[in-house]
Protein backbone atom coordinates (compact mmCIF):
# COMPACT_ATOMS: atom_id res chain seq x y z
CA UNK A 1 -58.57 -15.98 -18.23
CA UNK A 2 -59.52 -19.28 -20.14
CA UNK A 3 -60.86 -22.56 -18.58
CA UNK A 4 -63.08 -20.73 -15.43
CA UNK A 5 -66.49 -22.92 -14.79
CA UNK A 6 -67.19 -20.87 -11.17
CA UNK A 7 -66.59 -17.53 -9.88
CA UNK A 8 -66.72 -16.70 -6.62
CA UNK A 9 -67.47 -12.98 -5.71
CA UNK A 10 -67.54 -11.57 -2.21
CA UNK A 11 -70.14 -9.07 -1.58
CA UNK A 12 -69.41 -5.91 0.57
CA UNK A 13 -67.31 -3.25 -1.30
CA UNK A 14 -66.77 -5.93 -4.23
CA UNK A 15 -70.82 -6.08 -5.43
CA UNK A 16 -71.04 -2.36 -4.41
CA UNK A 17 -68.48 0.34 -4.70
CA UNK A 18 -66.98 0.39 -0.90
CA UNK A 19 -67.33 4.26 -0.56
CA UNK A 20 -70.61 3.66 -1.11
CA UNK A 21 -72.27 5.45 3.07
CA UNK A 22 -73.41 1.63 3.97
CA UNK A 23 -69.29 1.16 4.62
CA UNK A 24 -69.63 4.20 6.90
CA UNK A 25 -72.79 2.96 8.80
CA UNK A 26 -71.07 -0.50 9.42
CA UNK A 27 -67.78 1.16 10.62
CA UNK A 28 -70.48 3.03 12.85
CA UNK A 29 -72.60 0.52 13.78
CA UNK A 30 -68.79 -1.73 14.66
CA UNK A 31 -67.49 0.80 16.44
CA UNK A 32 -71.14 1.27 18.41
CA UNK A 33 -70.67 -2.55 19.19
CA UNK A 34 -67.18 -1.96 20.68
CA UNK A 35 -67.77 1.00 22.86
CA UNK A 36 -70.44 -1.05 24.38
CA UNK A 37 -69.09 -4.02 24.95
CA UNK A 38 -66.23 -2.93 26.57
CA UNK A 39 -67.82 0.01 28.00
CA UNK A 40 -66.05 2.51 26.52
CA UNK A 41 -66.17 6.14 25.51
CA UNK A 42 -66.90 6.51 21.24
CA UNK A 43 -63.63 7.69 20.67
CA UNK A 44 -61.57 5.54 22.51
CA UNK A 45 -63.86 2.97 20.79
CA UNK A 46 -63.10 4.05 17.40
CA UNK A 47 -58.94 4.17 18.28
CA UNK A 48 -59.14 0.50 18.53
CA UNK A 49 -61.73 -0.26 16.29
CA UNK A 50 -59.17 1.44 13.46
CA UNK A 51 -55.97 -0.15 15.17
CA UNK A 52 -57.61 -3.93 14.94
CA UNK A 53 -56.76 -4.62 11.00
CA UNK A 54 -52.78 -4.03 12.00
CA UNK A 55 -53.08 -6.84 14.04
CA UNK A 56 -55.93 -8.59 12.16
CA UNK A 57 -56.15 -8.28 9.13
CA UNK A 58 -59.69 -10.60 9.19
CA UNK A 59 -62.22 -8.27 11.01
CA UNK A 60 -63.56 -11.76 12.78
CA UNK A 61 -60.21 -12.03 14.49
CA UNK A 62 -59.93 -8.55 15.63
CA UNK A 63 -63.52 -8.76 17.22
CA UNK A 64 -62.78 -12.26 19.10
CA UNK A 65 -60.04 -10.84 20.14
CA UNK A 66 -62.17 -8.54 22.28
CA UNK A 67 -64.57 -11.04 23.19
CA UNK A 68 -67.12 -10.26 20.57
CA UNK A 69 -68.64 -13.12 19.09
CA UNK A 70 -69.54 -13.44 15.25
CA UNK A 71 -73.30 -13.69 16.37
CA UNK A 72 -73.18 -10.90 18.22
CA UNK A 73 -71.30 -8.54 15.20
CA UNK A 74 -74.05 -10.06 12.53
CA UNK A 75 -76.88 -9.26 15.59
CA UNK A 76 -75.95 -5.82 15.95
CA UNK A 77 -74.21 -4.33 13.20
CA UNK A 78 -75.57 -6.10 9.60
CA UNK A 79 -78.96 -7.00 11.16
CA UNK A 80 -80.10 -3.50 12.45
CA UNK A 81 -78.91 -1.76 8.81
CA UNK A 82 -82.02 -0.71 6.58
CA UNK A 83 -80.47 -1.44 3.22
CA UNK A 84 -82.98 0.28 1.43
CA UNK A 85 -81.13 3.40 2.01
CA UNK A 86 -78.18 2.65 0.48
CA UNK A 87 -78.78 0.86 -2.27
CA UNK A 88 -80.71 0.72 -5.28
CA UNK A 89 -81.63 -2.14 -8.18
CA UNK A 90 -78.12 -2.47 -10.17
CA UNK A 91 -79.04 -2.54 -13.99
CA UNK A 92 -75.52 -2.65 -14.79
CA UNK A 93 -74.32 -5.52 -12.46
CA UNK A 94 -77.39 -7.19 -13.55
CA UNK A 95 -76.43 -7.46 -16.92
CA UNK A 96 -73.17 -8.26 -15.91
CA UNK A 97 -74.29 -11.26 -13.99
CA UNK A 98 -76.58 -12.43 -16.92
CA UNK A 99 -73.73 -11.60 -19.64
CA UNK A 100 -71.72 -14.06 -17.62
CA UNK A 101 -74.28 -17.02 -17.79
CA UNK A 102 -71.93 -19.68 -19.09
CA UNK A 103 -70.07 -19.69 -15.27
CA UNK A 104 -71.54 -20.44 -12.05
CA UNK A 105 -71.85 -17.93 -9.58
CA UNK A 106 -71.23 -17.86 -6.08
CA UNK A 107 -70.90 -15.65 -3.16
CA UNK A 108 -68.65 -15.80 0.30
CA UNK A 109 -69.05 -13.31 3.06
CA UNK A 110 -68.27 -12.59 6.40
CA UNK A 111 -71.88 -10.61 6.75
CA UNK A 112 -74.78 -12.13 7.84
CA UNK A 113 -77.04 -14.07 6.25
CA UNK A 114 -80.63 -12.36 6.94
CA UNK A 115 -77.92 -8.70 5.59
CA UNK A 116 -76.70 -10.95 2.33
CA UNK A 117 -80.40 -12.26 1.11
CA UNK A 118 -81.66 -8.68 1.88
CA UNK A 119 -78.85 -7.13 0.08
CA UNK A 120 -78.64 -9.41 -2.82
CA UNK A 121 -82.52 -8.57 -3.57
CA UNK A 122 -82.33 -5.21 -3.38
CA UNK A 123 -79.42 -4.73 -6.16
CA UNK A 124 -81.31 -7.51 -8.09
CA UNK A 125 -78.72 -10.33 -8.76
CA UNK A 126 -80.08 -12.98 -5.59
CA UNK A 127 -81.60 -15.20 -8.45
CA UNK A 128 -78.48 -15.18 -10.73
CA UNK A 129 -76.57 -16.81 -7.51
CA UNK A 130 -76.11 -20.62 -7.41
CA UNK A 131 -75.54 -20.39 -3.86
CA UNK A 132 -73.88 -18.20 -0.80
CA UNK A 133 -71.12 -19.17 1.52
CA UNK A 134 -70.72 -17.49 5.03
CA UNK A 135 -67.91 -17.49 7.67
CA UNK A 136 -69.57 -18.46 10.87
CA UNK A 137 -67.10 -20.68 12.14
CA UNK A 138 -65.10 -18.99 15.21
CA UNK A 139 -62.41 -21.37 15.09
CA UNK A 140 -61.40 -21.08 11.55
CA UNK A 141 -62.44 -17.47 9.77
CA UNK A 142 -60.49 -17.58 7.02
CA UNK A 143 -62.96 -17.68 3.48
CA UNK A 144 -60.37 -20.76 2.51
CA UNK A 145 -63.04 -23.33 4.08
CA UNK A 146 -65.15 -22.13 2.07
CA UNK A 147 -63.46 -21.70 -0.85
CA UNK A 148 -62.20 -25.41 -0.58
CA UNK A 149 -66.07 -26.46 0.16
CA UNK A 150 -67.33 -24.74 -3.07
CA UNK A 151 -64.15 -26.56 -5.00
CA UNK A 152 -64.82 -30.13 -3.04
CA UNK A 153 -69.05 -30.03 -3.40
CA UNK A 154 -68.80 -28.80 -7.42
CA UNK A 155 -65.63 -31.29 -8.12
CA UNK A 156 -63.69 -28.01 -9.14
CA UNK A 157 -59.71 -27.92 -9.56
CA UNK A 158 -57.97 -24.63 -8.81
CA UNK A 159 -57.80 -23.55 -12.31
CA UNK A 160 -61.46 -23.70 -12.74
CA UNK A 161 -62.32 -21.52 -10.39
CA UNK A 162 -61.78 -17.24 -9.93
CA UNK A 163 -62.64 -15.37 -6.75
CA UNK A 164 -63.52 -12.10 -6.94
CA UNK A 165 -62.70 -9.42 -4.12
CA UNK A 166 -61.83 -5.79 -2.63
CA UNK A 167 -59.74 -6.88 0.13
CA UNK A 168 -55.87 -8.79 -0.20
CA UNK A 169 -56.09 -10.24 2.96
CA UNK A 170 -59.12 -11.48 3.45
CA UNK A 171 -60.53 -12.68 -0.15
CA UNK A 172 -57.53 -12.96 -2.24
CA UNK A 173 -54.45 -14.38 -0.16
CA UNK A 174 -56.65 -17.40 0.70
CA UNK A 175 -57.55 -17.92 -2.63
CA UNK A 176 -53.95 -17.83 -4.08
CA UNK A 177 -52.70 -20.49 -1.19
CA UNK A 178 -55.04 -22.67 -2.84
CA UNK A 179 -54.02 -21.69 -6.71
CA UNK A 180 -57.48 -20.17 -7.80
CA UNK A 181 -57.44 -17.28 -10.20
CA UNK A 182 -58.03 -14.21 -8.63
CA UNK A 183 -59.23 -10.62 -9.53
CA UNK A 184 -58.89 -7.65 -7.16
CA UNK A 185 -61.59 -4.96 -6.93
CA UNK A 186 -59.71 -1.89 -6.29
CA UNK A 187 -58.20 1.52 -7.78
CA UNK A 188 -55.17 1.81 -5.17
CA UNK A 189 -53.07 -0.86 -7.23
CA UNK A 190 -51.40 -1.25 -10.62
CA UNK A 191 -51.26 -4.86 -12.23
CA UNK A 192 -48.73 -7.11 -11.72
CA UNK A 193 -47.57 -10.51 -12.85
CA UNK A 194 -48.99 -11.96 -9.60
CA UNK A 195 -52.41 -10.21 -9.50
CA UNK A 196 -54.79 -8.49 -11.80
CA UNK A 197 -56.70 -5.62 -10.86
CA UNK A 198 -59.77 -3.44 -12.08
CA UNK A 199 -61.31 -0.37 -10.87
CA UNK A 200 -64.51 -1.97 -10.55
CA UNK A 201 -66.44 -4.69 -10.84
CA UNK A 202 -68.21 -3.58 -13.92
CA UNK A 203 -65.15 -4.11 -16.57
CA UNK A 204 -64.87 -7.72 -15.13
CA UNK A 205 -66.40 -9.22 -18.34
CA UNK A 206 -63.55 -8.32 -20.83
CA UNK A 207 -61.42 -10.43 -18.53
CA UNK A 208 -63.45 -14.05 -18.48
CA UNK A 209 -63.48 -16.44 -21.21
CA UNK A 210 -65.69 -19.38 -20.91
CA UNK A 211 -63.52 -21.07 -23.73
C-alpha cells in the first residue's frame, strides 16, 4: 500500500491478540451486566448475550437494544477491569509503532476512555498515538463518524488513510463505504481481491509504504 499519511488502528483484539483472558473477562463482566439488568439467571444471560451479534453485529446496538446504555457498559464492564493482569509492556508493537514513524497514528474504539488511556500505557504505545477516537454517541455507533472526523479534521482523502481492525463488521465495512484502505487482523480468512488479511498485527509493516 503506497500513498497512506494516517492509520487508524482499533484497539481490543487488534493491539492485543483477542484470545488474549481480558476478551474472556469482558464477555464476563457483559454478560454480568445483562443478567442484572434484566434480572436474569447467568445462563439465560449468557444465551442472549451470545445471540445479540446475529442481530447486531455492533455490540452498542445489541446492548440498547436491551436498554443498556453505553455509559452504563463502559461503567461496569471496561471500568472495573484491572488491566494489569492481562497485559504486559509490548516491545514488539512498540517497535512497530516507532518503525512506522513516517504515518500518523490513531486509535477508534468502542471501550471507554479511562480502559483505552489505561490500556494504551500499560502495552507502552499511548505516546506514539496522535490522538483516540471513541463511539459514545447512542444515536449513531457506527466508527464511520469517526472515521469521517479523523479524514475531515486532518484534510485526509480516502486513499490516504488505512484502518486497521479484527472485526468485518464493525471496523472494516465502515471503512470500505467510505473507500479507505483496510487491513484485517485475523487468522480465520484467506486474502482476497477485496480485503487483505494478516495473522497479526505484528507483520503489518511489510505491508505500508510511506512512498
Amino acid at each position: 500500500m503506497k500513498n497512506i499519511k494516517s492509520i487508524i488502528f482499533d484497539q481490543d483484539g487488534t493491539l492485543y491478540n483477542e484470545k488474549n483472558k481480558i476478551t474472556h473477562c469482558i464477555r464476563k463482566l457483559s454478560i454480568e451486566l445483562i443478567s442484572k439488568k434484566l434480572n436474569l439467571n447467568f445462563y439465560d444471560a449468557t444465551k442472549i448475550y451470545y445471540d445479540l451479534p446475529e442481530k447486531y453485529p455492533n455490540p452498542f446496538s445489541g446492548f440498547l437494544s436491551l436498554g443498556i446504555s453505553i455509559s452504563d457498559y463502559h461503567q461496569n464492564v471496561f471500568d472495573v477491569i484491572d488491566i494489569s493482569k492481562y497485559l504486559q509492556y509490548d516491545f514488539r508493537l512498540v517497535k512497530l509503532f516507532h518503525d512506522l514513524k513516517a504515518f500518523d497514528k490513531y486509535i477508534v474504539t468502542f471501550s471507554s476512555k479511562k480502559y483505552s488511556k489505561e490500556l494504551l500505557t500499560r502495552i507502552g504505545i499511548i505516546s506514539l498515538i496522535k490522538k483516540s477516537y471513541f463511539v459514545h454517541d447512542e444515536i449513531n455507533v457506527s466508527k464511520k463518524t469517526c472515521y469521517e472526523k479523523i479524514m475531515y479534521q486532518k484534510k485526509l482523502v480516502s486513499a490516504q488513510v488505512c484502518v486497521i481492525g479484527n472485526n468485518y463488521d464493525t471496523d472494516i465495512i465502515p471503512a470500505k463505504e467510505l473507500g479507505l484502505n483496510v487491513i484485517l487482523v485475523t487468522t480465520l480468512l484467506k486474502n482476497t481481491n477485496e480485503i487483505l488479511c494478516i495473522e497479526s498485527i505484528y507483520d503489518l509493516l511489510k505491508y505500508l509504504s510511506a512512498d
